[in-house]
C-alpha atoms as a PDB file:
ATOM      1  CA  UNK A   1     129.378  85.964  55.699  1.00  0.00           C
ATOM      2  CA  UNK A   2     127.099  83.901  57.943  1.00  0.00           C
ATOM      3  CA  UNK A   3     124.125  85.694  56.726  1.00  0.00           C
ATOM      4  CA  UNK A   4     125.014  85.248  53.054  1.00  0.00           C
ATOM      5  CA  UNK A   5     124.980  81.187  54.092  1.00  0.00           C
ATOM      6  CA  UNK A   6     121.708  81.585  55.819  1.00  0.00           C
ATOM      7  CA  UNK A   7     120.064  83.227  52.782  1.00  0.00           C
ATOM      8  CA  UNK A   8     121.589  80.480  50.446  1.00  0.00           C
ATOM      9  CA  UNK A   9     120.976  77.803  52.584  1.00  0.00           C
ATOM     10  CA  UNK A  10     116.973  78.953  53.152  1.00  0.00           C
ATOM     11  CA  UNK A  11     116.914  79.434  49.374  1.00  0.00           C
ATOM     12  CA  UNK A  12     117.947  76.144  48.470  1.00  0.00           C
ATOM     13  CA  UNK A  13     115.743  74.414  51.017  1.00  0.00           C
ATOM     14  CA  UNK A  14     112.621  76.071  50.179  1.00  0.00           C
ATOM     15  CA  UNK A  15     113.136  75.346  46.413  1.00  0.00           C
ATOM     16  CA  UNK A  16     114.138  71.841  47.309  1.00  0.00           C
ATOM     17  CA  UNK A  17     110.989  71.604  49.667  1.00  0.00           C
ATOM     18  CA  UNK A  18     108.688  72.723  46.735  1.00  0.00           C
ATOM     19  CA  UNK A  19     110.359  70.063  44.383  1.00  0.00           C
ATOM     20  CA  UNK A  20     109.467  67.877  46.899  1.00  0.00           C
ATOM     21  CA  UNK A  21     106.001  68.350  47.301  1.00  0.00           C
ATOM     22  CA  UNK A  22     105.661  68.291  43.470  1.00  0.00           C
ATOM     23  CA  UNK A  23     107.225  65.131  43.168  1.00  0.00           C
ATOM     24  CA  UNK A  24     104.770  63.817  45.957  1.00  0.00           C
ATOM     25  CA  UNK A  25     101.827  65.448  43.976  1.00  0.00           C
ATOM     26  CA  UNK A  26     102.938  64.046  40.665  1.00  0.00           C
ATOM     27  CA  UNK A  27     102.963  60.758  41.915  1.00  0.00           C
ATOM     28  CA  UNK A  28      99.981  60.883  43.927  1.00  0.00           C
ATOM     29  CA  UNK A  29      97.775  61.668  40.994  1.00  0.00           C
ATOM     30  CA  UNK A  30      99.628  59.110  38.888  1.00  0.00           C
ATOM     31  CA  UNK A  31      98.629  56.565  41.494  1.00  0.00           C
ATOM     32  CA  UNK A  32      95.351  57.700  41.727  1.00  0.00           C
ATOM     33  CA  UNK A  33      94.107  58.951  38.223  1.00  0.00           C
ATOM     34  CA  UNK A  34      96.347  56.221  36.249  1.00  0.00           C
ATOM     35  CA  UNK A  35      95.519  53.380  33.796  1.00  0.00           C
ATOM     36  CA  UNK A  36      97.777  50.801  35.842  1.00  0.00           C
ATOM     37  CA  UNK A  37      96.925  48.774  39.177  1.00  0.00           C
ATOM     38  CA  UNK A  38      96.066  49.159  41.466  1.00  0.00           C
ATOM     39  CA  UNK A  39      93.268  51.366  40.364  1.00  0.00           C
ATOM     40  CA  UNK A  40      92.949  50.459  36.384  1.00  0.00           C
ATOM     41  CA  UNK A  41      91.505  53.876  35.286  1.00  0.00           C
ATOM     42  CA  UNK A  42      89.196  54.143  38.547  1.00  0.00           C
ATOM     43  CA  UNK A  43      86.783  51.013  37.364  1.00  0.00           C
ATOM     44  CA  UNK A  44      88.249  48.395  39.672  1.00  0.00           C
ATOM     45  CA  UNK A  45      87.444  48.895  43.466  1.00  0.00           C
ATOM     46  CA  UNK A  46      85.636  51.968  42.956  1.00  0.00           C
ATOM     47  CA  UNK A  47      84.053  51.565  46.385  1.00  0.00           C
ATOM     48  CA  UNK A  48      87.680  51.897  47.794  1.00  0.00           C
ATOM     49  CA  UNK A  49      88.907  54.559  45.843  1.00  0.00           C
ATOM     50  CA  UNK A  50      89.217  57.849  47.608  1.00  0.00           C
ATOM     51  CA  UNK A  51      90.187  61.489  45.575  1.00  0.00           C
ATOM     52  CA  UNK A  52      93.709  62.551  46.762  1.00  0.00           C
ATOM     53  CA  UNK A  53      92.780  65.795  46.010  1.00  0.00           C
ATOM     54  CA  UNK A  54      92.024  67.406  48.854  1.00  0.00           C
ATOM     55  CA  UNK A  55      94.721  66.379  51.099  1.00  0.00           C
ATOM     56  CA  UNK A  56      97.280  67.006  48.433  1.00  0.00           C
ATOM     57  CA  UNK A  57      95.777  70.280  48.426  1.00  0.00           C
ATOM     58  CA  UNK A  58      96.251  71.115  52.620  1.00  0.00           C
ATOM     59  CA  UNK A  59      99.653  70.083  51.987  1.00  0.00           C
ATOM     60  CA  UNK A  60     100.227  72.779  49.301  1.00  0.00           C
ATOM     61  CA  UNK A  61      98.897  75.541  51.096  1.00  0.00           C
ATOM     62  CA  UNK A  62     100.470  74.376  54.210  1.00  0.00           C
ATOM     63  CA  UNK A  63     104.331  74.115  52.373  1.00  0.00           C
ATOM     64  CA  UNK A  64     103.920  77.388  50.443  1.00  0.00           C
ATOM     65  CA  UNK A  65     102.638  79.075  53.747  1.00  0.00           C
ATOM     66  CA  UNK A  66     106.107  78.261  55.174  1.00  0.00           C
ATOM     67  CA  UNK A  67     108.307  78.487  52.140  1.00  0.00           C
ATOM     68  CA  UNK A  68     107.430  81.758  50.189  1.00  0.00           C
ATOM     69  CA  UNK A  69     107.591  84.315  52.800  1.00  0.00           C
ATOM     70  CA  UNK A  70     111.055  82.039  53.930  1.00  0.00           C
ATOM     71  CA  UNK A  71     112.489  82.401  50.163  1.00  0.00           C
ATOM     72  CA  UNK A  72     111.414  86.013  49.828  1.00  0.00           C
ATOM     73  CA  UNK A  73     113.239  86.664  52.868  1.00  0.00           C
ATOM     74  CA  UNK A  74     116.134  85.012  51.446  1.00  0.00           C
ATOM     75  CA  UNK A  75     116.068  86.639  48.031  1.00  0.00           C
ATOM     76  CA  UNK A  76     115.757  90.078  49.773  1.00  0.00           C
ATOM     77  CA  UNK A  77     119.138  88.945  51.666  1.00  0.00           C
ATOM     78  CA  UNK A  78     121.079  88.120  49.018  1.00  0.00           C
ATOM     79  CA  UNK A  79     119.959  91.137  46.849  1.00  0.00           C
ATOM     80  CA  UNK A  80     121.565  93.252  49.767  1.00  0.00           C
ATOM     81  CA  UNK A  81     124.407  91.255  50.271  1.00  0.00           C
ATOM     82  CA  UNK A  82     125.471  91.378  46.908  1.00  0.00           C
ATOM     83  CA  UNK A  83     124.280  95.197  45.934  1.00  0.00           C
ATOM     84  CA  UNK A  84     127.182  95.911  48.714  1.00  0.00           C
END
């Protein structure tokens, strides 16, 4: 029983972790690459204006590091728990 929790619990927080990080992605390129302020299409401030890109992109590899082999794991678990 307590491993069928684990596996559902580690499910649900890995695909709740990647949601996450998508939202933060979406709205970091919105912010960045966007018509409104404070960037107005990149023409304003360009001396200021740095790419989010590559950070956004250690923080992908970094979350999907840790969360696919965790959800895989999980999956696997509940496949055997329920083939039972």
């Amino acid at each position: 029983m307590a491993n069928r929790f684990d596996a559902w619990l580690t499910l649900g927080l890995g695909i709740a972790s990647l949601a996450f990080v998508g939202w933060v992605n979406v709205d970091a390129l919105i912010e960045a690459f966007g018509d409104g302020p404070p960037y107005y299409g990149r023409t304003t401030n360009m001396d200021k204006w740095e790419s989010p890109l590559p950070i956004l992109a250690m923080i992908d590899l970094v979350v999907l590091v840790l969360v696919i082999p965790a959800v895989r794991g999980s999956i696997k678990s509940l496949v055997e728990c329920l083939g039972r």
